[in-house]
N, C-alpha and C. Protein backbone atom coordinates (compact mmCIF):
# COMPACT_ATOMS: atom_id res chain seq x y z
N UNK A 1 -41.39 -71.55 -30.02
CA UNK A 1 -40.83 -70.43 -29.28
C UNK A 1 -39.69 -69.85 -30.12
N UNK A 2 -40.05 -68.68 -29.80
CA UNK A 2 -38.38 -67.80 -31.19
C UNK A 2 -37.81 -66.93 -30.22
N UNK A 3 -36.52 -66.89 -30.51
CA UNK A 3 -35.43 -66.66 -28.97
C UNK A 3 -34.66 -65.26 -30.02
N UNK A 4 -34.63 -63.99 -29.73
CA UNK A 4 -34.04 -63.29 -30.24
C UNK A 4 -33.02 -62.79 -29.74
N UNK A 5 -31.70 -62.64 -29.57
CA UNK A 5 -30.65 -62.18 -28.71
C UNK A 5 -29.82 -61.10 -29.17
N UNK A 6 -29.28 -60.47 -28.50
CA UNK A 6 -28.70 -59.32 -28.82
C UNK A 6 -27.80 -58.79 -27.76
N UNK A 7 -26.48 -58.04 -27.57
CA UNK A 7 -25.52 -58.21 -26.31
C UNK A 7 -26.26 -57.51 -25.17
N UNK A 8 -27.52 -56.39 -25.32
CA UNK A 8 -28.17 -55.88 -24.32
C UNK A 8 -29.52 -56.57 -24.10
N UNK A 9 -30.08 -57.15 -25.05
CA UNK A 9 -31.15 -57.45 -24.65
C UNK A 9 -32.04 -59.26 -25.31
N UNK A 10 -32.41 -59.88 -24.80
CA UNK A 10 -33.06 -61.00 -25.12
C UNK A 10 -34.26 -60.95 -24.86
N UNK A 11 -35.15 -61.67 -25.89
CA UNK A 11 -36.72 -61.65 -26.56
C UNK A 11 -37.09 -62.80 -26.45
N UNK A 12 -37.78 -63.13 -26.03
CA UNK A 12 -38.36 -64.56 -25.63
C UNK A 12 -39.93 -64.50 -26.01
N UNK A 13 -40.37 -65.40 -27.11
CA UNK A 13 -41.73 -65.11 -27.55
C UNK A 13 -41.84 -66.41 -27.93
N UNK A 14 -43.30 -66.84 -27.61
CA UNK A 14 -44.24 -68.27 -28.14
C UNK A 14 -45.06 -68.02 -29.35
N UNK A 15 -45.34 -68.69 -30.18
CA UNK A 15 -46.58 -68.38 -31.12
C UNK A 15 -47.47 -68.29 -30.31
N UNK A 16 -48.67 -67.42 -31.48
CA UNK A 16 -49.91 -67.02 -30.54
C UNK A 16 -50.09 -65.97 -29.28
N UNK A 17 -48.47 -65.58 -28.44
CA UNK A 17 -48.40 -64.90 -27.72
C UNK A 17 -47.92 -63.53 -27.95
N UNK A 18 -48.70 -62.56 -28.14
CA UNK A 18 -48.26 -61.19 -28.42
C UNK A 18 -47.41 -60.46 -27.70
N UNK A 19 -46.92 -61.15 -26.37
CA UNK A 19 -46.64 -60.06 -25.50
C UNK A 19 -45.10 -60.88 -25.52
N UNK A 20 -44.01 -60.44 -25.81
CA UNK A 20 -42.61 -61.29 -25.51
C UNK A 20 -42.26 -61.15 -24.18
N UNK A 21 -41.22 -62.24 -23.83
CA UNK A 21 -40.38 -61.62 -22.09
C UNK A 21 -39.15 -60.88 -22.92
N UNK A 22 -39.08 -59.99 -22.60
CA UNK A 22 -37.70 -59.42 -22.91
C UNK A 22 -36.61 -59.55 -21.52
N UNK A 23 -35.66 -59.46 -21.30
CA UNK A 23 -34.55 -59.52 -20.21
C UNK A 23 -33.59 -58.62 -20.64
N UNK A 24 -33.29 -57.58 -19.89
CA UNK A 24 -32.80 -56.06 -20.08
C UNK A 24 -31.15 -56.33 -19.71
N UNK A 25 -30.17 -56.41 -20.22
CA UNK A 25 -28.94 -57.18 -19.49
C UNK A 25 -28.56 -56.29 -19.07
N UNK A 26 -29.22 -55.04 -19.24
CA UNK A 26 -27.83 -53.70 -18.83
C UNK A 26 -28.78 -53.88 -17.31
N UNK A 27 -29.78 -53.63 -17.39
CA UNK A 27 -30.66 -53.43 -15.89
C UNK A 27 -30.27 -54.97 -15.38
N UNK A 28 -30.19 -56.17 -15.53
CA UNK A 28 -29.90 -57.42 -14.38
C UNK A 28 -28.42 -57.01 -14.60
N UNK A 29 -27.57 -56.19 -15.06
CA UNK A 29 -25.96 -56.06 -14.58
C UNK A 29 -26.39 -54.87 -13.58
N UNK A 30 -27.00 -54.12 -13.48
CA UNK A 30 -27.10 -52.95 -12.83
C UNK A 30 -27.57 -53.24 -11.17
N UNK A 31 -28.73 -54.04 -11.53
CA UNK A 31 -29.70 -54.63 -10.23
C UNK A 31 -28.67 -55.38 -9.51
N UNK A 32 -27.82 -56.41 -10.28
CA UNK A 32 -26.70 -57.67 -9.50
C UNK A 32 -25.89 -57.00 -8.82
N UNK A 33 -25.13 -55.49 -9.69
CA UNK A 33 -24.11 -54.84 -8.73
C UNK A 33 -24.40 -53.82 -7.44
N UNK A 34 -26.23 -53.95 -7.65
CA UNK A 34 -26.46 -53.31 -6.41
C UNK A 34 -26.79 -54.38 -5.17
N UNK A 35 -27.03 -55.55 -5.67
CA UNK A 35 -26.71 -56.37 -4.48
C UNK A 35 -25.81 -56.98 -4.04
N UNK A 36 -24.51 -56.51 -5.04
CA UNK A 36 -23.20 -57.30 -4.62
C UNK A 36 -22.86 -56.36 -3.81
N UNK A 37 -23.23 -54.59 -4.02
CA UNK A 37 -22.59 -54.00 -2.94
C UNK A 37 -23.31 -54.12 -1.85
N UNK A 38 -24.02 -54.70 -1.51
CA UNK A 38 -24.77 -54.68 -0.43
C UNK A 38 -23.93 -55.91 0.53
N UNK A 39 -24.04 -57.08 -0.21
CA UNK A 39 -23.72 -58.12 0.20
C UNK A 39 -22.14 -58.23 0.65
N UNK A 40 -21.16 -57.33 1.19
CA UNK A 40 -19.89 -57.65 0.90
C UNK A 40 -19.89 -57.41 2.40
N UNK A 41 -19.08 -58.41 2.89
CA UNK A 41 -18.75 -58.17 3.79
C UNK A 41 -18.56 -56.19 4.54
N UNK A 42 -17.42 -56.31 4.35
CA UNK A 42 -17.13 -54.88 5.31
C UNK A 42 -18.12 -53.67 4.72
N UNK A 43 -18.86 -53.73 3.34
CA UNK A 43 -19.78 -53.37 3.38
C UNK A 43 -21.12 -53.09 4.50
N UNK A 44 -21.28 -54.58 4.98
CA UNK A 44 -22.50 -54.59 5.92
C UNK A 44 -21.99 -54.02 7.24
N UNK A 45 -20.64 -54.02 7.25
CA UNK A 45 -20.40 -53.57 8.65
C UNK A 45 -20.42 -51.92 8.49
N UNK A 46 -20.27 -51.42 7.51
CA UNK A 46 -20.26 -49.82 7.29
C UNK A 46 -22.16 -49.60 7.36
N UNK A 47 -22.63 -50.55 6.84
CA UNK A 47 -24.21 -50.60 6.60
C UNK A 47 -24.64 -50.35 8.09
N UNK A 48 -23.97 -51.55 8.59
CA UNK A 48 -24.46 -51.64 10.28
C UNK A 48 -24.39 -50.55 11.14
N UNK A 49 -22.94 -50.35 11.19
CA UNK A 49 -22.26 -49.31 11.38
C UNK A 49 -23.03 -47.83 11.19
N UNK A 50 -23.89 -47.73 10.45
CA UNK A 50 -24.29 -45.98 10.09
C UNK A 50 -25.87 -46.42 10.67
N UNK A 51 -26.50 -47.85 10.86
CA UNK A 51 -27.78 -47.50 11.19
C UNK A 51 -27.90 -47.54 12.59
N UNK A 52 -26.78 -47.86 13.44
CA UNK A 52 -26.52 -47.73 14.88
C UNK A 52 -25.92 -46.09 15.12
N UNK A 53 -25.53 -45.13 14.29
CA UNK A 53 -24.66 -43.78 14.40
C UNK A 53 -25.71 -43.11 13.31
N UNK A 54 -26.98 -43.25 12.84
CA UNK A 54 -27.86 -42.24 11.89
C UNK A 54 -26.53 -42.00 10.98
N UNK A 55 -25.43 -40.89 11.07
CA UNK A 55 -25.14 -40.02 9.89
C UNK A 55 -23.59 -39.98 10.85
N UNK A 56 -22.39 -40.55 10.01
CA UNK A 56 -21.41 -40.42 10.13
C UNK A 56 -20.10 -40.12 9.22
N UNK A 57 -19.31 -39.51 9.30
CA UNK A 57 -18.49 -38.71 8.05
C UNK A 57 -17.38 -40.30 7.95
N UNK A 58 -16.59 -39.92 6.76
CA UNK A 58 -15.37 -40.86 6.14
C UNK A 58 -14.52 -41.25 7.32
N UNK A 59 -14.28 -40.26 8.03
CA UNK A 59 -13.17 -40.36 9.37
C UNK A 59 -13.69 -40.83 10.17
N UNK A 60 -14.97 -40.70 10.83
CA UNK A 60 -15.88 -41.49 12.04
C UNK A 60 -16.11 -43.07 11.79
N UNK A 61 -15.91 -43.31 10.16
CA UNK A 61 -15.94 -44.85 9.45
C UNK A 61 -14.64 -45.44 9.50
N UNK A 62 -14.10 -44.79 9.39
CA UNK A 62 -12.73 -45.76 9.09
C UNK A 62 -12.02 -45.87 10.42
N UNK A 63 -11.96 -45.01 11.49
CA UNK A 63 -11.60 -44.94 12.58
C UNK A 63 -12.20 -45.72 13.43
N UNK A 64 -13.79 -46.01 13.34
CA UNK A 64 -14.86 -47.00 14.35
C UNK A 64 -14.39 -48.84 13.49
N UNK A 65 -14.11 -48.79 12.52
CA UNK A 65 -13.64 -50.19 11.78
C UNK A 65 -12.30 -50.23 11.84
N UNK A 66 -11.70 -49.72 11.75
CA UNK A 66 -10.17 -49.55 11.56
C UNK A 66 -9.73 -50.30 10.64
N UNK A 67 -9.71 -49.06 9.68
CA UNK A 67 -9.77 -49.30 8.65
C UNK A 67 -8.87 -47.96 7.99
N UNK A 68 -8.48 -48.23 6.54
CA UNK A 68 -7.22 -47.10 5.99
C UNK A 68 -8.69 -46.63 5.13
N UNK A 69 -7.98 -45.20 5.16
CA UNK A 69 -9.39 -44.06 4.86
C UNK A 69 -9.34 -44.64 3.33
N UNK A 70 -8.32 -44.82 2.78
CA UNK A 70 -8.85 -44.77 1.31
C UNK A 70 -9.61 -45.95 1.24
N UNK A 71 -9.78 -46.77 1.87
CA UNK A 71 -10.63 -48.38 1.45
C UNK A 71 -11.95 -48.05 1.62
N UNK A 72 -11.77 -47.46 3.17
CA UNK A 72 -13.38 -46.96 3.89
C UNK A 72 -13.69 -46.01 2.19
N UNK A 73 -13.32 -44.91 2.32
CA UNK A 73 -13.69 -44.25 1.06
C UNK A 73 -14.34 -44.74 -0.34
N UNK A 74 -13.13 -45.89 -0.63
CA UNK A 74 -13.77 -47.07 -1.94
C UNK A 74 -15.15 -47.47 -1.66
N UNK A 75 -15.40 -47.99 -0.61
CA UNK A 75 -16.52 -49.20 -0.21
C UNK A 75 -17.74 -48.14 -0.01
N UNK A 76 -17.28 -46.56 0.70
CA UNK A 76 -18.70 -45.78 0.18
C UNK A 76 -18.86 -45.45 -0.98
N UNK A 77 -18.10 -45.29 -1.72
CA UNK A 77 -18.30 -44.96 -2.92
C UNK A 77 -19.22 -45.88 -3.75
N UNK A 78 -18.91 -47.17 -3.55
CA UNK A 78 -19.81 -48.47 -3.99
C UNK A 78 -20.61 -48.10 -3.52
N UNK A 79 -21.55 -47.91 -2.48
CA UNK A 79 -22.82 -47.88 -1.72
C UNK A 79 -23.03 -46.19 -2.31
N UNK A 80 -22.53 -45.59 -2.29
CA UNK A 80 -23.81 -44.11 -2.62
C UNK A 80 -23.86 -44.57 -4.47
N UNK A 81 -22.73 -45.30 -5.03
CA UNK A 81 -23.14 -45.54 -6.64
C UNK A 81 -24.40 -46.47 -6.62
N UNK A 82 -24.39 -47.44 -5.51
CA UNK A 82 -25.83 -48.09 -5.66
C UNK A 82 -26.92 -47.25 -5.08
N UNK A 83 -26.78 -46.35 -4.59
CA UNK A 83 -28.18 -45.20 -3.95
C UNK A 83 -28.37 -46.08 -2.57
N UNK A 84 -27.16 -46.53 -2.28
CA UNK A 84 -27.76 -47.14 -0.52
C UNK A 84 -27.47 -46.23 0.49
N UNK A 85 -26.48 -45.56 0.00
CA UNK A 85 -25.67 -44.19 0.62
C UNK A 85 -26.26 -43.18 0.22
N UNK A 86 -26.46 -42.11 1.10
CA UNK A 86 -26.84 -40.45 0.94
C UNK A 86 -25.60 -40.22 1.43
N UNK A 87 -25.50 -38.51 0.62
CA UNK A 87 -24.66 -38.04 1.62
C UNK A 87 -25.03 -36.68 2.25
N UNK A 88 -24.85 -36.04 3.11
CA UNK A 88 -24.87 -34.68 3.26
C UNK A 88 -24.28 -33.48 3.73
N UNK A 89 -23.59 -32.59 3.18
CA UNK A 89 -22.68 -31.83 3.52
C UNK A 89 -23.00 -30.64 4.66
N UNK A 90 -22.15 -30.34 5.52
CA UNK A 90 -22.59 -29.44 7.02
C UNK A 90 -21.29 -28.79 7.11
N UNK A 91 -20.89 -27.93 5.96
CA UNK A 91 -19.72 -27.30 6.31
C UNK A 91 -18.52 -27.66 5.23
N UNK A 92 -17.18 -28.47 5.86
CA UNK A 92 -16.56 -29.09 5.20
C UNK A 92 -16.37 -30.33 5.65
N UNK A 93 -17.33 -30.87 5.98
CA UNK A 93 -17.74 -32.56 6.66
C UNK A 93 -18.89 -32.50 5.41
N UNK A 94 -18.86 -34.04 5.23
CA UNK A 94 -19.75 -34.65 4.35
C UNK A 94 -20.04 -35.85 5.40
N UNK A 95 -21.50 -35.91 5.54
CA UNK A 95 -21.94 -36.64 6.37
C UNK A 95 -22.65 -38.44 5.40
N UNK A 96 -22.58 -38.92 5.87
CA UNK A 96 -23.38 -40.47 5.04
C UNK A 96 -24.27 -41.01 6.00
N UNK A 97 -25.44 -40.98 5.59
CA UNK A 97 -26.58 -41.75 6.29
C UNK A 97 -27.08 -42.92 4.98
N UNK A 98 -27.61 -44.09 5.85
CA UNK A 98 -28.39 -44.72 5.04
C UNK A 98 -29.55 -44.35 4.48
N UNK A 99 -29.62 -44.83 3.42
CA UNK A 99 -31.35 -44.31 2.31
C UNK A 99 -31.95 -45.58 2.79
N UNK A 100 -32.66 -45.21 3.39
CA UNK A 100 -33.60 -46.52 3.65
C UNK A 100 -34.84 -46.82 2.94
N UNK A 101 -35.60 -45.93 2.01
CA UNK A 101 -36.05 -46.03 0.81
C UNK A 101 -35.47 -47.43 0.19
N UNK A 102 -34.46 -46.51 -0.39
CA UNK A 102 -33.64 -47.90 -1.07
C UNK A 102 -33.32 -49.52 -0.91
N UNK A 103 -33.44 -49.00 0.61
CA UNK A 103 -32.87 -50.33 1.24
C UNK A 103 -34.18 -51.18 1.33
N UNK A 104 -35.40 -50.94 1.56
CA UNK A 104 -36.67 -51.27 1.86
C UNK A 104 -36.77 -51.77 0.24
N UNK A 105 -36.86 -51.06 -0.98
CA UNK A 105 -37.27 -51.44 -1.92
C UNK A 105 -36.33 -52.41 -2.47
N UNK A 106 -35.15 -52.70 -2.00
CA UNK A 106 -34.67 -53.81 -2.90
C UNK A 106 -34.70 -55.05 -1.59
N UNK A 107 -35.43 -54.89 -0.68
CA UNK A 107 -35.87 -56.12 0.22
C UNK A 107 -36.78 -56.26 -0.65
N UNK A 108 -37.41 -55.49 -0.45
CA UNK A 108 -39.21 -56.20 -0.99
C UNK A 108 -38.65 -56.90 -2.52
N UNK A 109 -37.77 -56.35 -3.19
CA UNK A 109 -37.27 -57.06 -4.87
C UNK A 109 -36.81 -58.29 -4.34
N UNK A 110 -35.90 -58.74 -3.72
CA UNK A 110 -35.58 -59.94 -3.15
C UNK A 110 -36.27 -61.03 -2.90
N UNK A 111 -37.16 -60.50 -1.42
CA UNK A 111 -37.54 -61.03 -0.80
C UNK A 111 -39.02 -61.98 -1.63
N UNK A 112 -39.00 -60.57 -3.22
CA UNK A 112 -40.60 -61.71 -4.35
C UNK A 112 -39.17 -62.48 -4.87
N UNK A 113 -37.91 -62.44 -5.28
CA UNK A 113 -37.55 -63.43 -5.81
C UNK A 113 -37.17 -64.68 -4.99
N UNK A 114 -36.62 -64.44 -3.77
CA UNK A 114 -36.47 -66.10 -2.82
C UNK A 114 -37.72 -66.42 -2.65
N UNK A 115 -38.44 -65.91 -3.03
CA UNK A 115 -39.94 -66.73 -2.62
C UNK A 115 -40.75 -67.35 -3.50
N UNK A 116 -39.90 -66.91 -4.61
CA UNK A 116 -40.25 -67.49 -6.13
C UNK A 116 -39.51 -69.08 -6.30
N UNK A 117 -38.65 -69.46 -5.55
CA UNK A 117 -38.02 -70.80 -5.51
C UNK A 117 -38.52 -71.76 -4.51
């Protein structure tokens, strides 16, 4: 087996086998920080929080958690950088609903890896 490494990417190849595993580090840093934002606490409660209210603005979040707008603000910002968050504007309100696309496809990513152990 010949192990090729490099800071973005690792090559994993057997003799006889044409096809290598490669492991993409920028995509498993990318994939990990979309399930760390998922996984954070007051995260799930903003998560929870918007699939019980469809589509609620920055002020309807931080006011239903009580919570200081700039944190509420941080923690969406994490979630629309992972695409778990939409947003949509109606004026000068910006509204946030969950992408449930998103949310569905990184169950199903999960749910083949715990089942892989």
């Amino acid at each position: 087996m010949s192990i090729r490494l490099s800071k973005e990417v690792l090559v994993l190849s057997k003799p006889g086998n044409e096809e290598p595993i490669t492991v993409n580090y920028d995509l498993l840093r990318r994939a990990v920080l979309t399930l760390r934002a998922i996984n954070h606490p007051l995260r799930k409660d903003i998560i929870a929080l918007l699939e019980q209210n469809e589509k609620m603005t920055v002020t309807d979040i931080y006011i239903k958690l009580r919570l200081e707008q700039s944190v509420a603000s941080q923690h969406l910002a994490i979630l629309r950088k992972a695409n778990v968050l939409q947003t949509e504007r109606d004026g000068k309100f910006i509204y946030y609903t969950i992408n449930k696309n998103r949310i569905s496809e990184i169950m199903q990513i999960v749910e083949q890896l715990a089942q892989a152990n």
